[in-house]
N, C-alpha and C. Protein backbone atom coordinates (compact mmCIF):
# COMPACT_ATOMS: atom_id res chain seq x y z
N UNK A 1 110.83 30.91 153.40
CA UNK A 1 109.95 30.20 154.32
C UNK A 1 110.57 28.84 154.61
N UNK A 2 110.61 28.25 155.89
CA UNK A 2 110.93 27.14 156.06
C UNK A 2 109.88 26.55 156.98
N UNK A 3 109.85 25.19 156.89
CA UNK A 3 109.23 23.84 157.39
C UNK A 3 109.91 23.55 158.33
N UNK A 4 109.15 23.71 160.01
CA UNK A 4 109.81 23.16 161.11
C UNK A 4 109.15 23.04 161.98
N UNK A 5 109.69 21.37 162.23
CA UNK A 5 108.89 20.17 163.35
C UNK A 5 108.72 21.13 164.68
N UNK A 6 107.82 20.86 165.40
CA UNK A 6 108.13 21.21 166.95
C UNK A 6 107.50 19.94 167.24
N UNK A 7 108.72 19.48 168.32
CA UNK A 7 107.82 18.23 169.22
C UNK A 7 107.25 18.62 170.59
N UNK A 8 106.27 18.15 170.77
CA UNK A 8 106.61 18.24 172.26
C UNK A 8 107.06 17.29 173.16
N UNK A 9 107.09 17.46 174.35
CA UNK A 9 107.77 16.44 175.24
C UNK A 9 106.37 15.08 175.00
N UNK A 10 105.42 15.02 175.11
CA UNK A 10 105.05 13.96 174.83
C UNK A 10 104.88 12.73 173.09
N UNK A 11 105.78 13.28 172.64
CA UNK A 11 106.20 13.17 171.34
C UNK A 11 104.94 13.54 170.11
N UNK A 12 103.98 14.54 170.56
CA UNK A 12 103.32 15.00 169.78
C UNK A 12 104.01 15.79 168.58
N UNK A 13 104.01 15.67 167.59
CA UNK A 13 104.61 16.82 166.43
C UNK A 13 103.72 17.97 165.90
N UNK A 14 104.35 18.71 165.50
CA UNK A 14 103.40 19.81 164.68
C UNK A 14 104.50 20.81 163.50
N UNK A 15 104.27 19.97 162.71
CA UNK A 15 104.63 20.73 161.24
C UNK A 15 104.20 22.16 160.66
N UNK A 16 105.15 23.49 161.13
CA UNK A 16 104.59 24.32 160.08
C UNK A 16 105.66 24.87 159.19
N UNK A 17 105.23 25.64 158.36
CA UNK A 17 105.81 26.96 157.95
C UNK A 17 105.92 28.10 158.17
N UNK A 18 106.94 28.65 158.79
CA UNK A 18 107.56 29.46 159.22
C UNK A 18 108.19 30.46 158.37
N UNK A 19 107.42 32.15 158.17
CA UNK A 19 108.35 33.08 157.43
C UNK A 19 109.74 33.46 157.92
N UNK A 20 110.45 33.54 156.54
CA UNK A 20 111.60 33.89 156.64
C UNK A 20 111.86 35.24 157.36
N UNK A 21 112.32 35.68 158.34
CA UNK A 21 112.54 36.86 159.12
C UNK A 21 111.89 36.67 160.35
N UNK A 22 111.10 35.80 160.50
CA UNK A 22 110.32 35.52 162.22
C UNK A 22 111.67 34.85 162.50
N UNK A 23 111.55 34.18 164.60
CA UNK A 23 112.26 33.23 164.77
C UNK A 23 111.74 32.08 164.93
N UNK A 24 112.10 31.33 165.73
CA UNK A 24 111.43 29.61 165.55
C UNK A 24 110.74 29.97 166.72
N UNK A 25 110.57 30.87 167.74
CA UNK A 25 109.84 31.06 168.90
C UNK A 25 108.40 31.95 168.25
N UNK A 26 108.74 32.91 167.54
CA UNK A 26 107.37 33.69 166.50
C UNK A 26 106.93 32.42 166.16
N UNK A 27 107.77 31.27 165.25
CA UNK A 27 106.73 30.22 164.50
C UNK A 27 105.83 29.63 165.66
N UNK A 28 106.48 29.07 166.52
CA UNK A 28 105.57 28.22 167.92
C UNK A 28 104.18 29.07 167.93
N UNK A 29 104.94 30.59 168.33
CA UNK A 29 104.06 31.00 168.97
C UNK A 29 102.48 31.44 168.14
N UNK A 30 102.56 32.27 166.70
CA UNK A 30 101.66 31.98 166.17
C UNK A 30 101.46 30.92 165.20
N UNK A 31 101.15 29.36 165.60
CA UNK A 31 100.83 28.48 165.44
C UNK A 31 100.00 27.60 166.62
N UNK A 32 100.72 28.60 167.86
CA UNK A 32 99.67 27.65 169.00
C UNK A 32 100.25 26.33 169.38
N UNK A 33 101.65 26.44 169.38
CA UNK A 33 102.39 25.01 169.56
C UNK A 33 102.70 25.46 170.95
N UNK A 34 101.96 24.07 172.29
CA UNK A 34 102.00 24.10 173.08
C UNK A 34 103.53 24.09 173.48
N UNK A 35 104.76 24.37 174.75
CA UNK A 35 105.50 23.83 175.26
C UNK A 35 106.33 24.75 175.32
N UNK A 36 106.21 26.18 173.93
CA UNK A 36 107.03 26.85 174.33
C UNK A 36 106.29 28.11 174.49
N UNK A 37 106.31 28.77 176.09
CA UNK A 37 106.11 29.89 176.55
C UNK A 37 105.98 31.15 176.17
N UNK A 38 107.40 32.10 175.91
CA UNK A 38 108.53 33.03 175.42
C UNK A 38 107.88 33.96 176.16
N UNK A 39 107.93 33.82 178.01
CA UNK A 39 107.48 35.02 178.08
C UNK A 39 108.14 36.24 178.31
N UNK A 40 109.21 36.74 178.51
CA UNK A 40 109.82 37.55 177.90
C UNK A 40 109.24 38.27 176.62
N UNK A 41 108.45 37.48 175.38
CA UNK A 41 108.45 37.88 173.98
C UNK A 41 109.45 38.03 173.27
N UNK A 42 110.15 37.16 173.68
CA UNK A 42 111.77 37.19 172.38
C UNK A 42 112.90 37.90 172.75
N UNK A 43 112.80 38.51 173.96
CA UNK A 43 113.83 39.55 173.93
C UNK A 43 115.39 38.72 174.86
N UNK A 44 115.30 37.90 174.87
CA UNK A 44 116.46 36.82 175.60
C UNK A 44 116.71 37.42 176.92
N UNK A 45 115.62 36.93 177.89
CA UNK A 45 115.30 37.77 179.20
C UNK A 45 114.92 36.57 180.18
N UNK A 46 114.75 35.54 179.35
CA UNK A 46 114.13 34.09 180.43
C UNK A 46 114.46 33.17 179.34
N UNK A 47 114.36 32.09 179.89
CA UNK A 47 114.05 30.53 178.98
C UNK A 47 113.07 30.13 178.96
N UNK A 48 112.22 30.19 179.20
CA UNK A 48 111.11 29.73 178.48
C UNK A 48 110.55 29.14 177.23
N UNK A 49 111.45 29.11 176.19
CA UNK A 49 111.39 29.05 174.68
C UNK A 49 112.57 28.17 174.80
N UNK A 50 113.20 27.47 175.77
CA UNK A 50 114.02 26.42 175.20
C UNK A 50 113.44 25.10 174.43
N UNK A 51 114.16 24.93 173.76
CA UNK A 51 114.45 23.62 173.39
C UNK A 51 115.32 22.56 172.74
N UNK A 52 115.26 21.35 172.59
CA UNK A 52 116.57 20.70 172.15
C UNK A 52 116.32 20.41 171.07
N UNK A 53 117.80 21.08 169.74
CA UNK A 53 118.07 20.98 168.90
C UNK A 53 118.02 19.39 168.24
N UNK A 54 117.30 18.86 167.44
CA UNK A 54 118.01 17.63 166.76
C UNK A 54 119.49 17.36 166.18
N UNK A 55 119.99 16.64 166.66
CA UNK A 55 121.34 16.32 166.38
C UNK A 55 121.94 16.57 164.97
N UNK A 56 120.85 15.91 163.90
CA UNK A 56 121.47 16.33 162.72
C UNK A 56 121.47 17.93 162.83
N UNK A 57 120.53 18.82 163.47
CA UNK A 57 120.65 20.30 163.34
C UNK A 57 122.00 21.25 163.79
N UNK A 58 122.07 20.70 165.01
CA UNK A 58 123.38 21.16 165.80
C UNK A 58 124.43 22.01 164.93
N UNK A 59 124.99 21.57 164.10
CA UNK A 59 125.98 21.99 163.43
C UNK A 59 125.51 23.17 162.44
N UNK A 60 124.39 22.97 161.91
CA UNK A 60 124.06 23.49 160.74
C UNK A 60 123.22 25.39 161.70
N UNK A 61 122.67 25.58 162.28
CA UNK A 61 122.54 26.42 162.76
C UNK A 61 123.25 27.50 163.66
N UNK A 62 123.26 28.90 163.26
CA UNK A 62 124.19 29.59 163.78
C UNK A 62 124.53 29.70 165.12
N UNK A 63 125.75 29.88 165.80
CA UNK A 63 126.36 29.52 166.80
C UNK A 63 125.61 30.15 168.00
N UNK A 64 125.87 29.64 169.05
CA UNK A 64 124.89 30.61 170.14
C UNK A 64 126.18 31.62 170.69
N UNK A 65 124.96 32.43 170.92
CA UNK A 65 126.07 33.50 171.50
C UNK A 65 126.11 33.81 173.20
N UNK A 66 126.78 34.41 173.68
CA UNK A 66 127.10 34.57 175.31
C UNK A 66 126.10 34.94 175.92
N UNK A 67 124.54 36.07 175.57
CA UNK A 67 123.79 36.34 176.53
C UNK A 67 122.86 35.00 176.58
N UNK A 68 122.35 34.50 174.99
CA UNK A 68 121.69 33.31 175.56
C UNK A 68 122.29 31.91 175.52
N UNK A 69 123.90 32.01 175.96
CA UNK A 69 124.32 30.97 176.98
C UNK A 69 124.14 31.20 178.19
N UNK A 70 123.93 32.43 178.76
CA UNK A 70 123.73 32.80 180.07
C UNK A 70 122.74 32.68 180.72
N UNK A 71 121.35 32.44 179.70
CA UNK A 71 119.83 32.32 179.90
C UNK A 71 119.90 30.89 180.18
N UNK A 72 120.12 30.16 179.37
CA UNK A 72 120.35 28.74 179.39
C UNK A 72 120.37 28.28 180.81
N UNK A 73 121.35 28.94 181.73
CA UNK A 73 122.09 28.03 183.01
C UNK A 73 120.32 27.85 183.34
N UNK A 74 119.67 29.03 183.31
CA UNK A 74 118.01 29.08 184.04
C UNK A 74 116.98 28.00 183.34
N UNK A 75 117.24 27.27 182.48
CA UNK A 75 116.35 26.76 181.81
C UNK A 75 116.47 25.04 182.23
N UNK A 76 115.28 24.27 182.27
CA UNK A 76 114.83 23.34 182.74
C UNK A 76 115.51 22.34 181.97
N UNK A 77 116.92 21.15 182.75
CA UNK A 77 117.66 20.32 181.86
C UNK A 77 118.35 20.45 181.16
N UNK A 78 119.13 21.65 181.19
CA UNK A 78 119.62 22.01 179.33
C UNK A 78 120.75 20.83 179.17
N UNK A 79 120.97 20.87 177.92
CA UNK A 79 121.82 20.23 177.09
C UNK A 79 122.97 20.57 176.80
N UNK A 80 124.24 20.56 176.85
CA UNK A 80 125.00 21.76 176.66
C UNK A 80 125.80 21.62 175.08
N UNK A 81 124.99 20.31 174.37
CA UNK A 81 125.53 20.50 172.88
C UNK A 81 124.03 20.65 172.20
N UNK A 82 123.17 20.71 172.72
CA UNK A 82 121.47 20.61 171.71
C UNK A 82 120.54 22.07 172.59
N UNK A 83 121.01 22.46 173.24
CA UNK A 83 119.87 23.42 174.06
C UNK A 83 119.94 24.46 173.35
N UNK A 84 118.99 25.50 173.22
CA UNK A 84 119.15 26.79 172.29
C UNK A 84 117.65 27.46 172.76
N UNK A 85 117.28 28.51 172.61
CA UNK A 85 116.37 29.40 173.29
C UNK A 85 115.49 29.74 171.58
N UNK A 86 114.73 29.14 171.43
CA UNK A 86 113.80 29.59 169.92
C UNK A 86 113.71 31.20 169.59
N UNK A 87 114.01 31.98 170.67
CA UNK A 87 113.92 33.29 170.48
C UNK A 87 115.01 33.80 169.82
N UNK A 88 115.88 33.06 169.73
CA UNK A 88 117.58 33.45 169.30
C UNK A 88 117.67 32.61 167.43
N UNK A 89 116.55 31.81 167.35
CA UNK A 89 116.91 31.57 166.17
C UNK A 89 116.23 32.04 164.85
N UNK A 90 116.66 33.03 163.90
CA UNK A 90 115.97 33.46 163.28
C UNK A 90 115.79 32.82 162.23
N UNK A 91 114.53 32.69 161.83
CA UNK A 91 113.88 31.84 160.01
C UNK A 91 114.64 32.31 158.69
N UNK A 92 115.40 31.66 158.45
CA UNK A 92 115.67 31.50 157.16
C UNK A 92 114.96 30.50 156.32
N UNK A 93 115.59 30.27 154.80
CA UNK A 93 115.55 28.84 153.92
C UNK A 93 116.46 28.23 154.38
N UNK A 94 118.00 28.42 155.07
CA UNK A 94 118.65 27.50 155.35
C UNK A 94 117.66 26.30 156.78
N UNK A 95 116.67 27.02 157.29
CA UNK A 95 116.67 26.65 158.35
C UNK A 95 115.42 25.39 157.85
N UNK A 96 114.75 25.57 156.97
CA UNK A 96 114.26 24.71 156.13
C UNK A 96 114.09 23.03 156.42
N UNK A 97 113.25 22.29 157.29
CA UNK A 97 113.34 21.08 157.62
C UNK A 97 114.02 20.84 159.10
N UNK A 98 114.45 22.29 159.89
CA UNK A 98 114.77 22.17 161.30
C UNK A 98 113.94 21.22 162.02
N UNK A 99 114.29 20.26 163.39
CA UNK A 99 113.52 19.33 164.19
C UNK A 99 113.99 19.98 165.44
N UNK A 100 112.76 20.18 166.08
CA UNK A 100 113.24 20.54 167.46
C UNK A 100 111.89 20.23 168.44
N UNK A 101 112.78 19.81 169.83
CA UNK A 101 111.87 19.24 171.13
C UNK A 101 112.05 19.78 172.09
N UNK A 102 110.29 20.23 172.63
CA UNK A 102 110.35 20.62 173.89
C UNK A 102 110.70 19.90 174.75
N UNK A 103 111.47 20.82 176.18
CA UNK A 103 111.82 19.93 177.02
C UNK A 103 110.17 19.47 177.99
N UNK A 104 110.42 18.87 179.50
CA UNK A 104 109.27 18.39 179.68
C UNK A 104 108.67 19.75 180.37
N UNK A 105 109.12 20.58 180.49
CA UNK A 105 108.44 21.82 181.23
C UNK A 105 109.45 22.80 181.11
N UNK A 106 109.22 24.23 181.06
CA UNK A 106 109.80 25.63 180.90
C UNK A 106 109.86 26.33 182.32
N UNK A 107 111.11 27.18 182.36
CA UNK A 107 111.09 27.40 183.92
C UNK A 107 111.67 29.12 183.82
């Protein structure tokens, strides 16, 4: 199980815990954390579930891969060293204390 921030764009936070085997888009989503969408449902089909990685995170989370770099170009502002699609990241313990912010709207 890991502990992870979601901000939203108006710098609201919301701290949960997240089982190990959901992704960080399952945590949003049953928790009721406004900002991220996923309507697709996870299947890396839209962006909707973007958001930007915290800097200390960047490194420490597994690499993105080519279909959802391709989702990305569609998503509102991306980042091209912090952007990542919550549907692509799956819950571990490493992931344990992740920070991540919605952008100001999902597209």
């Amino acid at each position: 199980m890991a502990k992870i921030t979601y901000i939203e764009h108006n710098g609201t936070q919301h701290v949960v815990e997240v089982s190990n085997g959901l992704t960080v888009m399952e945590g949003a989503r049953d928790n009721n954390i406004p900002g991220i969408d996923a309507d697709c449902g996870g299947a890396c089909a839209c962006s909707t579930c973007h958001v930007y990685v915290h800097p200390d995170w960047v490194s420490k989370i597994p690499p993105i891969e080519d279909m959802e770099q391709d989702m990305l170009d569609f998503a509102y502002e991306p980042d091209p060293q912090r952007s990542r699609l919550t549907c692509q990241l799956q819950v571990t313990d490493d992931l344990d204390g992740l920070v991540v912010q919605m952008p100001e709207k999902q597209i």
